[in-house]
C-alpha atoms as a PDB file:
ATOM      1  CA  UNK A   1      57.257-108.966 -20.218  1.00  0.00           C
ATOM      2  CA  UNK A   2      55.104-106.419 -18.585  1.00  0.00           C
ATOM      3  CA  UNK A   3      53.710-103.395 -20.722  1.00  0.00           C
ATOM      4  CA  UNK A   4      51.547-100.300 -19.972  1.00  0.00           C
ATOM      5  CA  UNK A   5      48.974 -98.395 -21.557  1.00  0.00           C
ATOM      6  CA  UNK A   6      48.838 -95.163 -20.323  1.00  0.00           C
ATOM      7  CA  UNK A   7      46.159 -92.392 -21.353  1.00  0.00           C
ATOM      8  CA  UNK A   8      45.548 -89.204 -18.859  1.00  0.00           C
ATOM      9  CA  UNK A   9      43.048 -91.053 -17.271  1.00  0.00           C
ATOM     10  CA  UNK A  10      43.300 -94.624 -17.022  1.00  0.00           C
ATOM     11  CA  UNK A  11      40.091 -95.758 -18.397  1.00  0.00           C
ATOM     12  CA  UNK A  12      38.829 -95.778 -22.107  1.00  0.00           C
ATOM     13  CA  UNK A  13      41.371 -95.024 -24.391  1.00  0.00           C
ATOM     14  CA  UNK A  14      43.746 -96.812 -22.583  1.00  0.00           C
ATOM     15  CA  UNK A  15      41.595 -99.527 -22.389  1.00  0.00           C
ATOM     16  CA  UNK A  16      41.374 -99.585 -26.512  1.00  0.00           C
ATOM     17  CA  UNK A  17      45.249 -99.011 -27.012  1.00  0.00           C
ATOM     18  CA  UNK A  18      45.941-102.317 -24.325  1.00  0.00           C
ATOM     19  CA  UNK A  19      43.881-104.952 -25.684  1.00  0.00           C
ATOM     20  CA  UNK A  20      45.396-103.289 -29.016  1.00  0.00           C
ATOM     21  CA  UNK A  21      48.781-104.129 -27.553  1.00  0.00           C
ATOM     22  CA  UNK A  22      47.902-107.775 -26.295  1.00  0.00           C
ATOM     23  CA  UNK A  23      46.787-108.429 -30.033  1.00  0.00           C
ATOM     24  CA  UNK A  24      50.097-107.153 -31.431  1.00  0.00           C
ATOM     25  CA  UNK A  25      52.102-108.861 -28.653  1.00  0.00           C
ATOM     26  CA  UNK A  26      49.742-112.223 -29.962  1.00  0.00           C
ATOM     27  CA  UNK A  27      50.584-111.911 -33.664  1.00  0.00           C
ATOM     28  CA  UNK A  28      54.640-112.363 -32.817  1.00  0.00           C
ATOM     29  CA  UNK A  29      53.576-115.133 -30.497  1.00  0.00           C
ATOM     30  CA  UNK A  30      54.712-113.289 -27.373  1.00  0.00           C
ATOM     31  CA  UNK A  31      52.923-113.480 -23.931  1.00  0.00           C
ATOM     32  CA  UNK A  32      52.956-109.893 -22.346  1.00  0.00           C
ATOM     33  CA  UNK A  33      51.026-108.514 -19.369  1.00  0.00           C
ATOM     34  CA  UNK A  34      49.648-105.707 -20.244  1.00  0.00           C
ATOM     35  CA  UNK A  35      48.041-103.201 -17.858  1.00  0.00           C
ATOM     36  CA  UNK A  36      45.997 -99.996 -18.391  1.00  0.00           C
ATOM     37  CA  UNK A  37      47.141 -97.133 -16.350  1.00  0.00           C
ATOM     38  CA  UNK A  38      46.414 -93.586 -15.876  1.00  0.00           C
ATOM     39  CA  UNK A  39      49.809 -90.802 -16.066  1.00  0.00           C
ATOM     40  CA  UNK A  40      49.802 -90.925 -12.313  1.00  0.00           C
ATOM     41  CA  UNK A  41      50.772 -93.947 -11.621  1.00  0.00           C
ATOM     42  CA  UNK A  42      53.052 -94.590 -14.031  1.00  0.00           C
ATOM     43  CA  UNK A  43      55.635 -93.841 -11.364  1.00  0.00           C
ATOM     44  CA  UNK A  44      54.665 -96.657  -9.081  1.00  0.00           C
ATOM     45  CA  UNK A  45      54.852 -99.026 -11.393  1.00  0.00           C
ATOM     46  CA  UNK A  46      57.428-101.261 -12.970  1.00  0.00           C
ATOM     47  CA  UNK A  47      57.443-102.191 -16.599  1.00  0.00           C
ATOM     48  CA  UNK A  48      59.162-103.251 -19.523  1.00  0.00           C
ATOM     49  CA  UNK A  49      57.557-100.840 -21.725  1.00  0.00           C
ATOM     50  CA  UNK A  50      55.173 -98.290 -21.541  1.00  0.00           C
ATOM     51  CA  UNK A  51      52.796 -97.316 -24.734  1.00  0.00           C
ATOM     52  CA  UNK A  52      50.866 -94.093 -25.171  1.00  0.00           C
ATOM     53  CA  UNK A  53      50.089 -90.485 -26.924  1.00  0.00           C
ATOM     54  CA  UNK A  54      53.056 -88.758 -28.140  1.00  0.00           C
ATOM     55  CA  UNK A  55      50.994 -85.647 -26.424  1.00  0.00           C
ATOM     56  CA  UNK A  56      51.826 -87.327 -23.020  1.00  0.00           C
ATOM     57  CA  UNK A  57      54.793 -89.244 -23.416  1.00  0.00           C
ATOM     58  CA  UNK A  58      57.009 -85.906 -22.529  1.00  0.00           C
ATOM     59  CA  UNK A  59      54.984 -86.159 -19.162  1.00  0.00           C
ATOM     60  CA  UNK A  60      55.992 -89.357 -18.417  1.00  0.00           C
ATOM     61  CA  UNK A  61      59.802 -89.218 -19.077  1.00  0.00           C
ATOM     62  CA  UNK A  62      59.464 -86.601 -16.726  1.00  0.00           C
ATOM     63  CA  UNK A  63      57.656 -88.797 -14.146  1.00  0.00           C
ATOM     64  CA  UNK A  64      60.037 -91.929 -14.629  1.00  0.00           C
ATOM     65  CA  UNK A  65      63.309 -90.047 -15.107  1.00  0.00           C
ATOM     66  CA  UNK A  66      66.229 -92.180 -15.907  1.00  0.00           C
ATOM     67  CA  UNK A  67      64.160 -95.210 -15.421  1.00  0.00           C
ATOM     68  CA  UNK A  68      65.603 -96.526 -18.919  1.00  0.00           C
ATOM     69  CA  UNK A  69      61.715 -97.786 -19.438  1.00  0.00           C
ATOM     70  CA  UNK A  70      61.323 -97.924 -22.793  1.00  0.00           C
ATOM     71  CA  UNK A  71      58.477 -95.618 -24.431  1.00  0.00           C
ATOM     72  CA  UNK A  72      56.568 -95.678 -27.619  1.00  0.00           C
ATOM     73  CA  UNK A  73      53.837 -93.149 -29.266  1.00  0.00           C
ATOM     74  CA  UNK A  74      51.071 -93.997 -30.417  1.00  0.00           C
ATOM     75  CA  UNK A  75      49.096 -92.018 -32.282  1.00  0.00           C
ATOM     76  CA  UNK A  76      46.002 -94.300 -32.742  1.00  0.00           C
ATOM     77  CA  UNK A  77      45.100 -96.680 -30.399  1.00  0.00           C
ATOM     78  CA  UNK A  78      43.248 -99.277 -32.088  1.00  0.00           C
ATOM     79  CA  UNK A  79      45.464 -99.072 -35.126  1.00  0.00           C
ATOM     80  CA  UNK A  80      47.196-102.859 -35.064  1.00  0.00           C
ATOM     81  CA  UNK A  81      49.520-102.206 -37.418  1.00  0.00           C
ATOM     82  CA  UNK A  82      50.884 -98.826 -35.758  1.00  0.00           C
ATOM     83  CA  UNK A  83      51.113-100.664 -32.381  1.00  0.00           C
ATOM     84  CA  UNK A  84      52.508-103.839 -33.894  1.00  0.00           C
ATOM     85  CA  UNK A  85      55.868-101.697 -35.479  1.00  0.00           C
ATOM     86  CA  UNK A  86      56.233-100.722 -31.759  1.00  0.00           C
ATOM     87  CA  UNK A  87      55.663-103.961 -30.241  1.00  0.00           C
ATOM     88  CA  UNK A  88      58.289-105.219 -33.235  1.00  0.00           C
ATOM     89  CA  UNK A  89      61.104-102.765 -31.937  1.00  0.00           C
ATOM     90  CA  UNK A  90      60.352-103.230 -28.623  1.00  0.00           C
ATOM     91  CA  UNK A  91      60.969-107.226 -29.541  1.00  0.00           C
ATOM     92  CA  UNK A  92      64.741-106.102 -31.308  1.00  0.00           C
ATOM     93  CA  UNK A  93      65.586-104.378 -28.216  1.00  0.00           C
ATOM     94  CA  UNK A  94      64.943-107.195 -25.842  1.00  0.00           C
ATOM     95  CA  UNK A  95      65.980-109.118 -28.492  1.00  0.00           C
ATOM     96  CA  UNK A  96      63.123-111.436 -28.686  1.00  0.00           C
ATOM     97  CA  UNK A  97      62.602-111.696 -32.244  1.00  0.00           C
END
């Protein structure tokens, strides 16, 4: 499975909410790649899932389109249990768990 963590940027908070993510995706015993990625090229990339701020996740539906890329707010990045209820439903829907 290959998930993003996308911040405005690409550097520091996104940074923080991926290894975050890779912690959660550890807990439920799942191997992920996860990649840290600024809001411009989320476009060029494909992924299972992409994780970031609710602020900018309007942004990038409008970037992807009808990708069908599932995406999931975060509020606080280094909040584990936060990330790992998104990681959980992103499990149900690929129907991992």
């Amino acid at each position: 499975m290959k998930v993003l963590a996308v911040c405005g940027f690409g550097v520091g908070s996104s940074m923080i909410l991926k290894m975050t993510i890779e912690k959660a995706f550890r807990e439920f015993g799942v191997e992920a790649k996860v990649i840290n990625s600024d809001i411009s090229d989320v476009s060029g990339q494909k992924a299972d899932a992409i994780f970031s701020s609710p602020d900018i996740i309007g942004d990038i539906e409008r970037r992807l389109g009808s990708s069908g890329v599932k995406l999931y707010g975060i509020k606080k990045y280094s909040d584990v249990e936060e990330v790992k209820a998104s990681v959980e439903k992103l499990l149900e829907a690929k129907d991992m768990k």
